[in-house]
C-alpha atoms as a PDB file:
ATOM      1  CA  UNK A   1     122.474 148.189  59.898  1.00  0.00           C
ATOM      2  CA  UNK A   2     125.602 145.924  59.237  1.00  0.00           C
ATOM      3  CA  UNK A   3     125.548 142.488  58.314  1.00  0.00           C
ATOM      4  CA  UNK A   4     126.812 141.226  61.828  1.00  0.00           C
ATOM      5  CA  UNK A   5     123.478 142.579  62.930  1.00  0.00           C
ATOM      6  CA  UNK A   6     121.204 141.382  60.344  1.00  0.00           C
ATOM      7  CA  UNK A   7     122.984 137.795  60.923  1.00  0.00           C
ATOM      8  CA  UNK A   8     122.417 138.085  64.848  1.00  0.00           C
ATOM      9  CA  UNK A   9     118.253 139.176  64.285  1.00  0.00           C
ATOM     10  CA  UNK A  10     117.703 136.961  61.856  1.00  0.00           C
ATOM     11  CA  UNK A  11     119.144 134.221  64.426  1.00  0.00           C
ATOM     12  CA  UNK A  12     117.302 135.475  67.232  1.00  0.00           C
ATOM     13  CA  UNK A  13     114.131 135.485  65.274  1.00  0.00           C
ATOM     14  CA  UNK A  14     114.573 131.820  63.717  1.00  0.00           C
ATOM     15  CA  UNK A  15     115.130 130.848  67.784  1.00  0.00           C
ATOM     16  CA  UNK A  16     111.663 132.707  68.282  1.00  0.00           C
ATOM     17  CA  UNK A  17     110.282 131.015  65.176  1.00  0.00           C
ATOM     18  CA  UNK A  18     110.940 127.446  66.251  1.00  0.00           C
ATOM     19  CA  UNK A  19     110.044 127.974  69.968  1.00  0.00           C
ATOM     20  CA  UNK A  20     106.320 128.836  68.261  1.00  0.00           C
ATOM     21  CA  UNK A  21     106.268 126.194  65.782  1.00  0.00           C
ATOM     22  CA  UNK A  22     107.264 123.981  68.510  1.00  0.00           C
ATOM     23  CA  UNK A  23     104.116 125.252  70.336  1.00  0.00           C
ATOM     24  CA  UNK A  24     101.811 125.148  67.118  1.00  0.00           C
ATOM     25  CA  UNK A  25     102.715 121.238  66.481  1.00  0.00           C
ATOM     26  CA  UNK A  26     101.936 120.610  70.192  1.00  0.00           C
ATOM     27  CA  UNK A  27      98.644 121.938  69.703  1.00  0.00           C
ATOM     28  CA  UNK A  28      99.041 124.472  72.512  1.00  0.00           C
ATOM     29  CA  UNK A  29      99.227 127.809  70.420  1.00  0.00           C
ATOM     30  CA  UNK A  30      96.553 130.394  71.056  1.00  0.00           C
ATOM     31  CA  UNK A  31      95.683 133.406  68.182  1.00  0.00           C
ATOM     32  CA  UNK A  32      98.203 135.850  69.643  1.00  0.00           C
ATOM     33  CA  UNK A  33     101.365 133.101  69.271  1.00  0.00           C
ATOM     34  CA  UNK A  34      99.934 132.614  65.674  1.00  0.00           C
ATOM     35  CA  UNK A  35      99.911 136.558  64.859  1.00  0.00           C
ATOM     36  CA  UNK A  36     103.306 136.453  65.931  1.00  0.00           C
ATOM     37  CA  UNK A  37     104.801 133.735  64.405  1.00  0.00           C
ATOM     38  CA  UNK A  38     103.085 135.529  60.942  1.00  0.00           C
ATOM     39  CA  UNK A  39     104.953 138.636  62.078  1.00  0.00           C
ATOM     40  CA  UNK A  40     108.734 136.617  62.562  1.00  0.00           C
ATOM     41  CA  UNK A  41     108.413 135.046  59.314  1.00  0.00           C
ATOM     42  CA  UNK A  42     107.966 138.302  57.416  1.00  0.00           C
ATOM     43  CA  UNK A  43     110.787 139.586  59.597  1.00  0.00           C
ATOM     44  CA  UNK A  44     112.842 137.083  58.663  1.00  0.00           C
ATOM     45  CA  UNK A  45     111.684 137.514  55.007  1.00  0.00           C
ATOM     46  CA  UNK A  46     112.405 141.323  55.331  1.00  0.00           C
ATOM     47  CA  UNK A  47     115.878 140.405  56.671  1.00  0.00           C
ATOM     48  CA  UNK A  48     117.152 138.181  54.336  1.00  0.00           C
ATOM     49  CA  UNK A  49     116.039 140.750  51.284  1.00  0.00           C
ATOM     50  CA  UNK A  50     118.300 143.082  53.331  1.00  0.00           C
ATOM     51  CA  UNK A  51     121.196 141.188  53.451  1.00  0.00           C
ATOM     52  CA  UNK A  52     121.167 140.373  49.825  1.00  0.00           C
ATOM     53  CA  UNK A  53     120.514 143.558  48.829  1.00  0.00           C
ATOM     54  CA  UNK A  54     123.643 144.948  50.817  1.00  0.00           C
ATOM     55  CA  UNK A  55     125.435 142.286  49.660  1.00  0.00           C
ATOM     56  CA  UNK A  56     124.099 143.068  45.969  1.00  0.00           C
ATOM     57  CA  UNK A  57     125.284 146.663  46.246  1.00  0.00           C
ATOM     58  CA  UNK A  58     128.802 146.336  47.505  1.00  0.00           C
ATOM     59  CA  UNK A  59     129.301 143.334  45.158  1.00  0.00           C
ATOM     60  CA  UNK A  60     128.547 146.231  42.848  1.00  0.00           C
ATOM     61  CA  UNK A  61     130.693 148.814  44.199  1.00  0.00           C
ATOM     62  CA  UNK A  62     128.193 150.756  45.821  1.00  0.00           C
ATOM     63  CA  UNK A  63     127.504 151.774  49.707  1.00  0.00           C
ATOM     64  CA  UNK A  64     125.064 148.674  51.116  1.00  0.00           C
ATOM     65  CA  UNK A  65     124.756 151.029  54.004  1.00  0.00           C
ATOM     66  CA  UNK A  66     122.481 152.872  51.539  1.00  0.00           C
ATOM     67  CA  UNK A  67     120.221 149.152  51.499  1.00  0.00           C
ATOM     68  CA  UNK A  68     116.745 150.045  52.604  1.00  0.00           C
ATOM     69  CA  UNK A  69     114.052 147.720  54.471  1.00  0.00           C
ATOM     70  CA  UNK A  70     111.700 146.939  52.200  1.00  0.00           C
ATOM     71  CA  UNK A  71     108.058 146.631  53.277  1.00  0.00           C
ATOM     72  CA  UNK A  72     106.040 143.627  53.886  1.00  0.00           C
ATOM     73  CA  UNK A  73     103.894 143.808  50.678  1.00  0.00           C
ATOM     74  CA  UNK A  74     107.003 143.935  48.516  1.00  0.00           C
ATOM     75  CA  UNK A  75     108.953 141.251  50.365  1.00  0.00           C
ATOM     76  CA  UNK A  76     105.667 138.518  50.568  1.00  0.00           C
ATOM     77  CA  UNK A  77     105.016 138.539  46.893  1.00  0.00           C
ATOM     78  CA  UNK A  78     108.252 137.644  45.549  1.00  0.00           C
ATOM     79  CA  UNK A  79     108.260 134.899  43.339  1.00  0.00           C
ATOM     80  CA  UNK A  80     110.583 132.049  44.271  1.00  0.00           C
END
């Protein structure tokens, strides 16, 4: 995946994001809008480590194209 395309995702997905907090803070929300905004966030989460880690790698000289996804346990216990 390039970075143009991590860059549009992640913006579609922080549009999604807000359009369900929106609904959470209005109180209107149901379980299934919840699950999903649980389920942006770690995409977002997942896209981010991504980007850095292309960005990591070809700051280093090496392919980012060879940048994995990493999975949602690894990416939800960093430290920050």
């Amino acid at each position: 995946m390039e970075d143009t395309t991590i860059h549009v995702t992640i913006e579609q997905l922080v549009d999604e994001e807000h359009k369900l907090w929106e609904r959470e803070a209005a109180g209107i929300a149901g379980e299934s809008e919840r699950r999903r905004l649980q389920e942006v966030q770690v995409s977002l989460d997942q896209c981010w480590d991504l980007l850095r880690q292309r960005r990591a790698r070809r700051d280093a000289g090496q392919d980012p194209d060879t940048a994995n996804e990493r999975s949602e346990e690894v990416v939800e216990r960093y430290q920050q």
